[in-house]
N, C-alpha and C. Protein backbone atom coordinates (compact mmCIF):
# COMPACT_ATOMS: atom_id res chain seq x y z
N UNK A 1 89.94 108.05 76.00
CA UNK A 1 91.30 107.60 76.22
C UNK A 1 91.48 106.26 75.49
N UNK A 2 92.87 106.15 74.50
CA UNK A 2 92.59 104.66 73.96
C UNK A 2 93.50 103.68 74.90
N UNK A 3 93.19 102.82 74.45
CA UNK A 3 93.68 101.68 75.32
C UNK A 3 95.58 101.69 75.60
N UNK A 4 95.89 102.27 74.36
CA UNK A 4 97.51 102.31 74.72
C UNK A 4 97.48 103.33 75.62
N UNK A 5 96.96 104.60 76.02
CA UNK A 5 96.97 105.52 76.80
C UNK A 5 96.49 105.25 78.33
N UNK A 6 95.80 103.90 78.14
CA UNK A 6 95.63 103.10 79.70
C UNK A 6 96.12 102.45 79.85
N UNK A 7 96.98 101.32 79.29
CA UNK A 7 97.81 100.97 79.70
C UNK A 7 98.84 101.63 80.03
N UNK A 8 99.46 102.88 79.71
CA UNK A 8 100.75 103.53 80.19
C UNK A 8 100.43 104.02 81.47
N UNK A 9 99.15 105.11 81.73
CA UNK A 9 98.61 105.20 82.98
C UNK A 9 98.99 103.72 83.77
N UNK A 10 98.37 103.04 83.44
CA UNK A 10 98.10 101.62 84.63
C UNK A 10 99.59 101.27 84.80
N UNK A 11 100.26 101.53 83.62
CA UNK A 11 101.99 101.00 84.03
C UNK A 11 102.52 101.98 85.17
N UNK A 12 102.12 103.06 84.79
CA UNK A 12 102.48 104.35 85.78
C UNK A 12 102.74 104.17 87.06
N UNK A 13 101.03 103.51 87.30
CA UNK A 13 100.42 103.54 88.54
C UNK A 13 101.30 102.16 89.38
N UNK A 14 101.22 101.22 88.53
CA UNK A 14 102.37 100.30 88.84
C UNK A 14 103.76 100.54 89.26
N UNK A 15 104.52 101.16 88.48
CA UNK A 15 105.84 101.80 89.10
C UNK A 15 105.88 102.50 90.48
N UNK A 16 104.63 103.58 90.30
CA UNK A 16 104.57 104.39 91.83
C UNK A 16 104.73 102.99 92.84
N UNK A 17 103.83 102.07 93.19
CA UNK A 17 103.70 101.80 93.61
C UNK A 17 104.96 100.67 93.83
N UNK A 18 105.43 100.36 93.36
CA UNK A 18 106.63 99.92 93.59
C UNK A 18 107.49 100.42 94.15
N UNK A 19 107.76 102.31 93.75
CA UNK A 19 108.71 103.05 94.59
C UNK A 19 107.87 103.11 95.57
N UNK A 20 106.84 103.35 96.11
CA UNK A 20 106.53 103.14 97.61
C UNK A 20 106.86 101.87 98.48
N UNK A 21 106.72 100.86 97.76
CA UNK A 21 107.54 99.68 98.40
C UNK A 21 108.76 99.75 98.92
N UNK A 22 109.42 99.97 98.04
CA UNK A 22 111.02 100.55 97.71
C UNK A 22 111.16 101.49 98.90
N UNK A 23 110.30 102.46 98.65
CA UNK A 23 110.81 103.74 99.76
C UNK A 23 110.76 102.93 101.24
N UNK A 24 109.79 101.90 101.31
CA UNK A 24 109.53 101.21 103.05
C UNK A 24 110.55 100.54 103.07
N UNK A 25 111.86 100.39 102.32
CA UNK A 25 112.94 99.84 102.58
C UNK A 25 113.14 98.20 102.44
N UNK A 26 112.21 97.90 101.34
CA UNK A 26 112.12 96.48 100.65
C UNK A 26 113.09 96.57 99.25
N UNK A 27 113.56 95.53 99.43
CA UNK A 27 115.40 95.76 98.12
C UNK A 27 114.63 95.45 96.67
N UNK A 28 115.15 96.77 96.12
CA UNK A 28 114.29 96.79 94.78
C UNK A 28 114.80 94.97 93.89
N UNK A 29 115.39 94.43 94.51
CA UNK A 29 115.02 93.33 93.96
C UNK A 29 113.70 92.40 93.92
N UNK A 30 113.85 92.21 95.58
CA UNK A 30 112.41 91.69 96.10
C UNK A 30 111.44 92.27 95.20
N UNK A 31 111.36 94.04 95.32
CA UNK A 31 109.93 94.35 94.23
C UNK A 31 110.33 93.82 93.08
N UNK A 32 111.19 94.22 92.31
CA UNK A 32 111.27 93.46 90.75
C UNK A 32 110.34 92.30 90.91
N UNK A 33 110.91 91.11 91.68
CA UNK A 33 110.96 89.51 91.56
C UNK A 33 109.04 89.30 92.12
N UNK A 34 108.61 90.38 92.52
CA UNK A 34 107.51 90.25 93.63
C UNK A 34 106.28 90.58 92.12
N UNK A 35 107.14 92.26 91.96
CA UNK A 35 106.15 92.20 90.28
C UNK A 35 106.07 91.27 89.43
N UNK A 36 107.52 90.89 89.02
CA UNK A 36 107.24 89.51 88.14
C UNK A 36 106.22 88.47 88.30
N UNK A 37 106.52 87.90 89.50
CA UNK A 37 105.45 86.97 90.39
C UNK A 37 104.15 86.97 90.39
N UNK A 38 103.93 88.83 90.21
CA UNK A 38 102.16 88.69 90.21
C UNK A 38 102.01 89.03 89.09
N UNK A 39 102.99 89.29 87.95
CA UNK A 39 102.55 89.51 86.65
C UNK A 39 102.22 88.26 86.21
N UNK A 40 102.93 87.16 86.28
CA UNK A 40 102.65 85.30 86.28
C UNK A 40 101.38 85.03 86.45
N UNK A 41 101.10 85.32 87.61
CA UNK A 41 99.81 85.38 88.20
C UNK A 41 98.87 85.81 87.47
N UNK A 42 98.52 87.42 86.84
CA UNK A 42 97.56 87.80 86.61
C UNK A 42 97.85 87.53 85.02
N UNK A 43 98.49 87.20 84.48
CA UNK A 43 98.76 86.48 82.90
C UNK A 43 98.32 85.38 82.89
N UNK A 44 98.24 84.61 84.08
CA UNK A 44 97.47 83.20 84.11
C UNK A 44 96.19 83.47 84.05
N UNK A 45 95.70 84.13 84.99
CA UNK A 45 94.43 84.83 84.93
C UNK A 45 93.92 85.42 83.71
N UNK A 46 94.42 86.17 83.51
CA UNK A 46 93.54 86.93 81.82
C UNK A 46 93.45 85.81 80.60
N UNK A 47 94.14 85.18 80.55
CA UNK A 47 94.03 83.95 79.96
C UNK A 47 93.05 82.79 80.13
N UNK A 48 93.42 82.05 81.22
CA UNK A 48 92.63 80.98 81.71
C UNK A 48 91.61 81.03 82.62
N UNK A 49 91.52 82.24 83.39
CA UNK A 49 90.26 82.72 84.09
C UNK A 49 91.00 81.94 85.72
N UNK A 50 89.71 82.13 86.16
CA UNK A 50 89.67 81.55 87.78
C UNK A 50 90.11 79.73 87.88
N UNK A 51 89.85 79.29 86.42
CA UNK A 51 89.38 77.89 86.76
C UNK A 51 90.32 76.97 85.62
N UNK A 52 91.93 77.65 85.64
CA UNK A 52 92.60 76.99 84.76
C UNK A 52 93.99 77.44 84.63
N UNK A 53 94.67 77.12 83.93
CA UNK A 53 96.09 77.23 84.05
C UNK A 53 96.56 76.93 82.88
N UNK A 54 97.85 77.77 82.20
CA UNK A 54 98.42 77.39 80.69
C UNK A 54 98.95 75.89 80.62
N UNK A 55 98.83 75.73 79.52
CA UNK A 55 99.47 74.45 78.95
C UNK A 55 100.90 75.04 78.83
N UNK A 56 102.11 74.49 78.25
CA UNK A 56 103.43 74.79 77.83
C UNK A 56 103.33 75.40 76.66
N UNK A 57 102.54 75.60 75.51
CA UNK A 57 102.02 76.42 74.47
C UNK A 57 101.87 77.78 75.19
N UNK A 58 101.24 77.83 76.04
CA UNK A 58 100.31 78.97 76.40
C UNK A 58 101.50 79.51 77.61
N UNK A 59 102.42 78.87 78.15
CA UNK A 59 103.34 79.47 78.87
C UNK A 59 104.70 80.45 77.99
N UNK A 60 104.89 79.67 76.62
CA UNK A 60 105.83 79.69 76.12
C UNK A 60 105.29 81.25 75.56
N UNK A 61 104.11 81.43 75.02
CA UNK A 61 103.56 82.40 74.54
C UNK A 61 103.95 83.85 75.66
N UNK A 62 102.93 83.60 76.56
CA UNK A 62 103.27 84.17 77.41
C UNK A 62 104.97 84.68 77.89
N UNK A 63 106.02 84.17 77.88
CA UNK A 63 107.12 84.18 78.05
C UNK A 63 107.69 85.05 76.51
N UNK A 64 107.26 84.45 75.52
CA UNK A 64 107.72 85.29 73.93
C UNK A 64 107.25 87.04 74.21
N UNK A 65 106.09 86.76 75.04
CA UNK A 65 105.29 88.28 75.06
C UNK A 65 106.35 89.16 75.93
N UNK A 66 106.57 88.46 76.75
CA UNK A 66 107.35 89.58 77.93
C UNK A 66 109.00 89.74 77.45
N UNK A 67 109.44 88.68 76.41
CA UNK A 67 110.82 89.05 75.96
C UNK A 67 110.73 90.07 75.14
N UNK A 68 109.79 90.01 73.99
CA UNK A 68 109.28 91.30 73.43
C UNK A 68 109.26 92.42 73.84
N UNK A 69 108.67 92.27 75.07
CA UNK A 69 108.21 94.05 76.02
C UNK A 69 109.69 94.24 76.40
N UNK A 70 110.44 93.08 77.02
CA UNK A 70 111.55 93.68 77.56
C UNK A 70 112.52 94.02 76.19
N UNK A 71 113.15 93.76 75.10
CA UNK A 71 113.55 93.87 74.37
C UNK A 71 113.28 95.94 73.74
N UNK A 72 111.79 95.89 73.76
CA UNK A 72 111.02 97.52 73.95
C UNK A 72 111.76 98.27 74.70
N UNK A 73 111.64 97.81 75.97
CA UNK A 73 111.65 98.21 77.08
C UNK A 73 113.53 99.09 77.07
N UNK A 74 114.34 98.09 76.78
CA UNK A 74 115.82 98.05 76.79
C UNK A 74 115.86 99.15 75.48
N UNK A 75 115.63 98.49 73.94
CA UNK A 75 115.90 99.55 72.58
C UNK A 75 114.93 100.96 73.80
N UNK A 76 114.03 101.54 74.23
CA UNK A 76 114.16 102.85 73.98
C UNK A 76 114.52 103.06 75.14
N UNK A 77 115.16 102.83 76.37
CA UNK A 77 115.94 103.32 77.61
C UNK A 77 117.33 103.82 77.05
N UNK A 78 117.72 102.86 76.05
CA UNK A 78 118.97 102.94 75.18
C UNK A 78 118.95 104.16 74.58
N UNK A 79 117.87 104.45 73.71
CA UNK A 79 117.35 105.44 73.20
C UNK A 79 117.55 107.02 73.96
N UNK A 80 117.12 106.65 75.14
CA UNK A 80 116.80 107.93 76.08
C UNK A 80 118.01 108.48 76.77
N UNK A 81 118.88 107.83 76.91
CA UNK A 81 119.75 107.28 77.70
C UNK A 81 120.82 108.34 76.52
N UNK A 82 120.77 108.02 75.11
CA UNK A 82 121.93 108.21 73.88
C UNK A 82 121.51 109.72 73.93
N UNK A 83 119.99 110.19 73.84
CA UNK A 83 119.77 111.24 73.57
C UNK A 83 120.38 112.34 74.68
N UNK A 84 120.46 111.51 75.82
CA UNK A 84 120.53 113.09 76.82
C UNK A 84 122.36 112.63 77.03
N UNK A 85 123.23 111.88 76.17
CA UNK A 85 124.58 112.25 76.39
C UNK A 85 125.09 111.19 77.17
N UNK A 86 124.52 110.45 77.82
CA UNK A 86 124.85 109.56 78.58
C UNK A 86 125.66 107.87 78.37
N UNK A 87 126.21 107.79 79.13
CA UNK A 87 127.07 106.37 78.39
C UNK A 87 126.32 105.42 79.20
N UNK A 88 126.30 104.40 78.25
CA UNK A 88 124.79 103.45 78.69
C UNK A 88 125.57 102.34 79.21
N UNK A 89 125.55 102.02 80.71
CA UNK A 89 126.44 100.68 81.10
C UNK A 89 125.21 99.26 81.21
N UNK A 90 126.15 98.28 81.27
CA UNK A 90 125.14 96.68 81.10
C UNK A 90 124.51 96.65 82.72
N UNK A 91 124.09 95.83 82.66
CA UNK A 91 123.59 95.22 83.76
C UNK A 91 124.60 95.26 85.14
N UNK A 92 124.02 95.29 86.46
CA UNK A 92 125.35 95.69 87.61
C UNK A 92 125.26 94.12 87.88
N UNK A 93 126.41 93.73 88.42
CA UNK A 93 126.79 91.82 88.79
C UNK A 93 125.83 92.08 90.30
């Protein structure tokens, strides 16, 4: 299995687990804001280990990475979204 093929698994496994949150009647905001939170977390971690924390270089990086993914994330929902006919609305207030 290559590594892009584990990470999609591991994203997978991530989502489920979010809709199980979700399903116990926690407001898919909270999960959003809760994933974010420990994604912070474990990005500090893979980085700086147990025994450290980013500089503002190393935050900013970090932050470029996840506008990237989300930017991904948005072009092919857009994508998926065009293909099956659907009219793609913005963000709900």
């Amino acid at each position: 299995m290559s590594e892009q093929d584990i990470q999609l698994a591991t994203m997978n496994r991530f989502i489920a687990l979010a809709n199980e949150i979700k399903d116990e009647k926690v407001p898919v905001h909270v999960v959003s804001w809760a994933m974010l939170t420990a994604s912070a977390v474990y990005a500090t971690y893979s980085v700086a280990g147990n025994s450290g924390g980013l500089n503002p270089s190393g935050v900013d990086k970090v932050v470029d990475s996840f506008r990237d993914c989300m930017h991904q994330v948005q072009d092919a929902r857009k994508r998926e979204l065009q293909e099956a006919g659907a009219d793609i609305e913005n963000e709900q207030n």
